[in-house]
Protein backbone atom coordinates (compact mmCIF):
# COMPACT_ATOMS: atom_id res chain seq x y z
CA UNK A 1 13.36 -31.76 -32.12
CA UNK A 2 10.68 -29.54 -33.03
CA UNK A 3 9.07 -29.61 -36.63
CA UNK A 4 9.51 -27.49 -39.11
CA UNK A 5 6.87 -24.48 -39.64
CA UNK A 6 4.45 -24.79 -42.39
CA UNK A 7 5.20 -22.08 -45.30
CA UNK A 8 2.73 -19.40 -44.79
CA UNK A 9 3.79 -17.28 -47.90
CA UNK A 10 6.68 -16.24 -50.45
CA UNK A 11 7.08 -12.92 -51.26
CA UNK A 12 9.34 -12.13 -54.46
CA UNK A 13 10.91 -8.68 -56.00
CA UNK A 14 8.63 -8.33 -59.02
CA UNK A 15 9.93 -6.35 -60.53
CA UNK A 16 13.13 -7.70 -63.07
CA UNK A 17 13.34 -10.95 -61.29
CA UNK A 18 10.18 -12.96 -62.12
CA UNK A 19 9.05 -11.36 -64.71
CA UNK A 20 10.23 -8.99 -67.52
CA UNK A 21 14.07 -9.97 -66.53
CA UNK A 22 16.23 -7.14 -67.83
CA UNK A 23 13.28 -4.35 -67.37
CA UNK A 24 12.32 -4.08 -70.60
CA UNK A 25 8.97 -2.54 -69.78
CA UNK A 26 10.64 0.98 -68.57
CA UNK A 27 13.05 1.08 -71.53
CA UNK A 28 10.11 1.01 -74.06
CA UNK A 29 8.12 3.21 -71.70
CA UNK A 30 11.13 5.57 -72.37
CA UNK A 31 11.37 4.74 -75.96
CA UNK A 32 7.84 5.55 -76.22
CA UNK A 33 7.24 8.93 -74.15
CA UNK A 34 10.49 10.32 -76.42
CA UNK A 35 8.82 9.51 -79.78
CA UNK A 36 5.59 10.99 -78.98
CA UNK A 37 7.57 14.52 -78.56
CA UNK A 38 9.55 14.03 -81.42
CA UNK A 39 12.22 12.04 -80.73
CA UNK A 40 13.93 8.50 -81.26
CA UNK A 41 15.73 6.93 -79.05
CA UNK A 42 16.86 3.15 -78.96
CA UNK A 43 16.11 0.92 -76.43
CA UNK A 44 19.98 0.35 -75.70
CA UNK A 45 19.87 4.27 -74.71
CA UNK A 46 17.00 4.14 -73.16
CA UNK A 47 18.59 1.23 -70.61
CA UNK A 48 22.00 3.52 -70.42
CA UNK A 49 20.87 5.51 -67.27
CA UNK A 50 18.77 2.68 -65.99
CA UNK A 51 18.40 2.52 -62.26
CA UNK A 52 18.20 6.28 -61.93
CA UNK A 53 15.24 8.09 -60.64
CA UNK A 54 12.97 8.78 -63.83
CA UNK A 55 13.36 12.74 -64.09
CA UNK A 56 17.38 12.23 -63.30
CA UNK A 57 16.73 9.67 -66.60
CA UNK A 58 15.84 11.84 -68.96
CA UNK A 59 17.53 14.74 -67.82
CA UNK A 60 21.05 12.11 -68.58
CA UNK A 61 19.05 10.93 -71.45
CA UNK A 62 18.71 14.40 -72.88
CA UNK A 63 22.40 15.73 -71.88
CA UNK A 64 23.79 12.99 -74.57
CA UNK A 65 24.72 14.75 -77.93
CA UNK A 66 22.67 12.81 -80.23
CA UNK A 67 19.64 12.90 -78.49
CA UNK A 68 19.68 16.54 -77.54
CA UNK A 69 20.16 17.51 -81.01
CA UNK A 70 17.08 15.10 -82.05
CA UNK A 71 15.26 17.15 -79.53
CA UNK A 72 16.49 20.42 -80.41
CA UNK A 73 15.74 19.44 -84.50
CA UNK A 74 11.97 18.39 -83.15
CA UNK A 75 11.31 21.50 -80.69
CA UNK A 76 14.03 24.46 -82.40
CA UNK A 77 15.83 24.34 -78.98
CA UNK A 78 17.99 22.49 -76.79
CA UNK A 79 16.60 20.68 -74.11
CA UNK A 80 16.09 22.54 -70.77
């Protein structure tokens, strides 16, 4: 029987499964970049279109009613 073979190394998913479970980092990253034009948004909207690519995010982010209207209050215009 041969012996088993050392452990040379243990590579994990960073990202959401040691650390900050649940992503919270990119929800207040979200939370963040819309208040500094303007505009709140909760965390629990911010993790709505989670998994997306960032700019197909915020373009989902910014197609819900309340938040486009935030934005359009803050900048006189709808979001384009």
């Amino acid at each position: 029987m041969t012996p088993p073979m050392a452990l040379n190394a243990v590579v994990f998913d960073w990202a959401g499964t040691m650390i900050d479970h649940g992503s919270q980092a990119p929800m207040g990253v979200f939370v963040k970049a819309f208040a500094q034009f303007g505009v709140e948004i909760t965390v629990a909207e911010a993790r709505g279109p989670m998994g997306m690519a960032k700019r197909d995010h915020i373009k989902t982010l910014l197609s819900q009613p309340r938040i486009a209207a935030a934005w359009a209050k803050a900048h006189g215009a709808t979001p384009t």
